[in-house]
N, C-alpha and C. Protein backbone atom coordinates (compact mmCIF):
# COMPACT_ATOMS: atom_id res chain seq x y z
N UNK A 1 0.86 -1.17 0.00
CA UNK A 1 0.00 0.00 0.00
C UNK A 1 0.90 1.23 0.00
N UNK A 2 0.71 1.84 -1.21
CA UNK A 2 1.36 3.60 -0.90
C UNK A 2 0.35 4.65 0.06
N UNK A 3 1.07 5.03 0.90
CA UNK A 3 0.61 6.45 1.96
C UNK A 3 0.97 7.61 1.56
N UNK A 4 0.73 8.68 1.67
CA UNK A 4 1.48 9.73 2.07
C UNK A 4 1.95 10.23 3.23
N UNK A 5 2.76 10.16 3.64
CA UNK A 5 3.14 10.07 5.43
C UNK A 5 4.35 11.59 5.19
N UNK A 6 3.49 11.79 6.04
CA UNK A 6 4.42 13.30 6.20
C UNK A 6 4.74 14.35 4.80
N UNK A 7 4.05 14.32 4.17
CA UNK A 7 4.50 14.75 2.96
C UNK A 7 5.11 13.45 2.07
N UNK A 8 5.57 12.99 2.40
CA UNK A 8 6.55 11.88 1.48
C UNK A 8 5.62 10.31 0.96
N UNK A 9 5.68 9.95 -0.15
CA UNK A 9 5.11 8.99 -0.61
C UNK A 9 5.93 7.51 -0.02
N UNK A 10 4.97 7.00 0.25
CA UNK A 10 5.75 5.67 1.42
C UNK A 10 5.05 4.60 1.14
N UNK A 11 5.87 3.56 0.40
CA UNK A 11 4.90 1.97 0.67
C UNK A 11 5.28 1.53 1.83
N UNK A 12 3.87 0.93 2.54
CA UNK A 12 4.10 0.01 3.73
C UNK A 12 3.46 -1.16 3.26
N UNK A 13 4.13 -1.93 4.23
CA UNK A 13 3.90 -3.95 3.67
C UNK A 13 2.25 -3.93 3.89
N UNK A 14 1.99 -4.98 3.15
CA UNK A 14 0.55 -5.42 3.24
C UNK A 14 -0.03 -5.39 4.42
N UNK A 15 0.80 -5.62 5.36
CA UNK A 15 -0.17 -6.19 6.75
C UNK A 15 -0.23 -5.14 7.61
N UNK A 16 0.15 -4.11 7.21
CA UNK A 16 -0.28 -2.40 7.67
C UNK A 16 -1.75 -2.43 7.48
N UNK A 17 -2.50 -2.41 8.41
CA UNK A 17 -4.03 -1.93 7.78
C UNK A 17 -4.66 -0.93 8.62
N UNK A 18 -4.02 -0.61 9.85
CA UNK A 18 -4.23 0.41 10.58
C UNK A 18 -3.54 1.27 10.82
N UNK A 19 -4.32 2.36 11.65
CA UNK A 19 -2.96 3.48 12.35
C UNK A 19 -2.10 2.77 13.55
N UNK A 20 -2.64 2.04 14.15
CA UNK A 20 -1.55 1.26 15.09
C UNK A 20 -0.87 -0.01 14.50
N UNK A 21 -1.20 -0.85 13.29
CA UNK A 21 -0.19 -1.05 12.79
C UNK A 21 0.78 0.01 12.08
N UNK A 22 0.51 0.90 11.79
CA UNK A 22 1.65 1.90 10.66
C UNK A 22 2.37 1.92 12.33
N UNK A 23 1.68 2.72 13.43
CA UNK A 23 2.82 3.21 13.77
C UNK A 23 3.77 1.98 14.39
N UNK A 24 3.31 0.71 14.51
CA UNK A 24 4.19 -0.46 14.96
C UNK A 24 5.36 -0.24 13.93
N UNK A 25 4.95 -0.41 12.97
CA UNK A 25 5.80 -0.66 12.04
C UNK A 25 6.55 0.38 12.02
N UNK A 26 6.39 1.65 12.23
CA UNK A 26 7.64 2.67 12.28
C UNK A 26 8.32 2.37 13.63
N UNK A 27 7.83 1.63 14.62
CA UNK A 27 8.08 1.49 16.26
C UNK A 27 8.06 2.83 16.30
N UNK A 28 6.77 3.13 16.96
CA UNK A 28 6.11 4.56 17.28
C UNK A 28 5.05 4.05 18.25
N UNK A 29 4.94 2.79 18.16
CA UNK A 29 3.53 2.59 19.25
C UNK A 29 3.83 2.61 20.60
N UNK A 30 5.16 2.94 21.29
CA UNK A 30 4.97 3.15 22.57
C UNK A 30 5.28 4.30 22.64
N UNK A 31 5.18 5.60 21.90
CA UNK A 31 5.82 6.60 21.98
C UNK A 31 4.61 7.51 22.11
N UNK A 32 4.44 9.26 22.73
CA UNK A 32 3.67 9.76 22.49
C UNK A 32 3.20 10.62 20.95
N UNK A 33 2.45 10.43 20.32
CA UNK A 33 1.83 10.44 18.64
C UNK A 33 0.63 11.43 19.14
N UNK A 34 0.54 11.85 17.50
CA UNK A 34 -0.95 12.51 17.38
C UNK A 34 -0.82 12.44 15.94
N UNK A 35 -2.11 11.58 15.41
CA UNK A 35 -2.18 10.90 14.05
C UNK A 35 -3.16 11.50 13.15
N UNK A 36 -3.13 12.02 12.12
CA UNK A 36 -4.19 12.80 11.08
C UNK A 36 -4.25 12.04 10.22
N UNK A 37 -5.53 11.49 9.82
CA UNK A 37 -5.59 10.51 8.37
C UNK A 37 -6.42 11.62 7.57
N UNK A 38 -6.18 12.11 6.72
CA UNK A 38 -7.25 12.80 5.64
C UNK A 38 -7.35 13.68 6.12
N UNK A 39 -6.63 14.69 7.07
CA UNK A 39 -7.08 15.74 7.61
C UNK A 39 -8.34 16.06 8.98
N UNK A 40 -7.98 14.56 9.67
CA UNK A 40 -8.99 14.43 10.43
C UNK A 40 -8.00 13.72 11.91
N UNK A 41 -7.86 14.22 12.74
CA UNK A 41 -7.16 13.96 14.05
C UNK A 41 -7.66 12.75 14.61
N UNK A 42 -6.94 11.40 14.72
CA UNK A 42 -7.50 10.24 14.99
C UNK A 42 -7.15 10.37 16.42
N UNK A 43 -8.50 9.83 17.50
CA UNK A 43 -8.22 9.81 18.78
C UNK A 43 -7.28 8.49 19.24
N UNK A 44 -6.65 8.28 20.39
CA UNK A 44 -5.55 7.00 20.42
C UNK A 44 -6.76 5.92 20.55
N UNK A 45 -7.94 6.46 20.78
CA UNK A 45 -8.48 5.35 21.46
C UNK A 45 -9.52 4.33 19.95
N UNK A 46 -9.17 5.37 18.99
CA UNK A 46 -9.40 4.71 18.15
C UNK A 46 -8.49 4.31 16.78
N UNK A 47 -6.99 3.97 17.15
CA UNK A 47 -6.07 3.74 16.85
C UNK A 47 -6.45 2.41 15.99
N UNK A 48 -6.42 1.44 16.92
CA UNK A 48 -6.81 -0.35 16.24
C UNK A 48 -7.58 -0.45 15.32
N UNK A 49 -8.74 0.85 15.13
CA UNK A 49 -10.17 0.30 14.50
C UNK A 49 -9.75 1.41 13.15
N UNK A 50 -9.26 2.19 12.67
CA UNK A 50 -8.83 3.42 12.23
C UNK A 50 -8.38 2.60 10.93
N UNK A 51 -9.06 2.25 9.22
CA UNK A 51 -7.98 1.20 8.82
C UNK A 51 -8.16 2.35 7.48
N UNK A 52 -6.59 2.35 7.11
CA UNK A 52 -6.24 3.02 5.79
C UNK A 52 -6.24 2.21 4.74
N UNK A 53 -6.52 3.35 4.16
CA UNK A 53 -6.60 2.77 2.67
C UNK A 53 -5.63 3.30 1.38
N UNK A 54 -5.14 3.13 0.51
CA UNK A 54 -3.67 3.52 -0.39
C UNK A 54 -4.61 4.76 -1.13
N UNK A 55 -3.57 5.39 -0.76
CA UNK A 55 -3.13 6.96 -1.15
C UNK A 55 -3.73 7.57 0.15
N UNK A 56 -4.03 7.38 0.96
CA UNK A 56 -4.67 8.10 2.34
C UNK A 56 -3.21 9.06 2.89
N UNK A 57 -3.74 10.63 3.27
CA UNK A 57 -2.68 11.06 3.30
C UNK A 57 -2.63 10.95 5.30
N UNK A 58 -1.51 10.73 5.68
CA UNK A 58 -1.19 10.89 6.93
C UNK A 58 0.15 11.60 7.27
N UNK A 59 -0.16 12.02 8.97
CA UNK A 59 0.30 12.99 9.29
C UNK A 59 0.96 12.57 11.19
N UNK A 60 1.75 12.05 10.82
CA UNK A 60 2.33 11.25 12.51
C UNK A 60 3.24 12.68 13.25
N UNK A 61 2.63 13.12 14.32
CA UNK A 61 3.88 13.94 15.03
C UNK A 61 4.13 13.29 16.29
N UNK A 62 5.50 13.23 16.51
CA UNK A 62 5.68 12.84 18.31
C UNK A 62 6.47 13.51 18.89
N UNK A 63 6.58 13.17 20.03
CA UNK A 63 7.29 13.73 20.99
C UNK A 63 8.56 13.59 20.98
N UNK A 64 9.47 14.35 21.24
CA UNK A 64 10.98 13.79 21.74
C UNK A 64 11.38 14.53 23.25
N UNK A 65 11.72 14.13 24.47
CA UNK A 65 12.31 14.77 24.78
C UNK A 65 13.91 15.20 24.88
N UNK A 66 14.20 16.54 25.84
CA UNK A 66 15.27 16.96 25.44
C UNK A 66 15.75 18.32 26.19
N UNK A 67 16.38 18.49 26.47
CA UNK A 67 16.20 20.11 27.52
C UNK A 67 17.62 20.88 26.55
């Protein structure tokens, strides 16, 4: 499946079908995220159920800390 993730055109493997698989697959799922599919702010709590579809544009920001 091609995404648009961050601006950038990205295939992820087949077995991506959600936002909490994408972010497994970047290893982002224990991290703090805030996820936009289509211009629409996905809550965490509906992460699992959330399933993309190719060309869906997304938008992952997280946290880092750092002083």
């Amino acid at each position: 499946m091609e995404l648009i993730i961050n601006g950038q055109s990205i295939h992820v493997p087949d077995q991506v079908k959600t936002v909490s698989d994408l972010l497994s697959h970047f290893q982002l799922n224990n991290k703090m995220a805030i996820v936009e599919v289509n211009l629409t702010i996905i809550p965490k709590q509906q992460y699992e159920t959330t399933t993309l579809c190719n060309g869906d544009k997304v938008e992952i920001v997280h946290f880092v800390g750092g002083g």
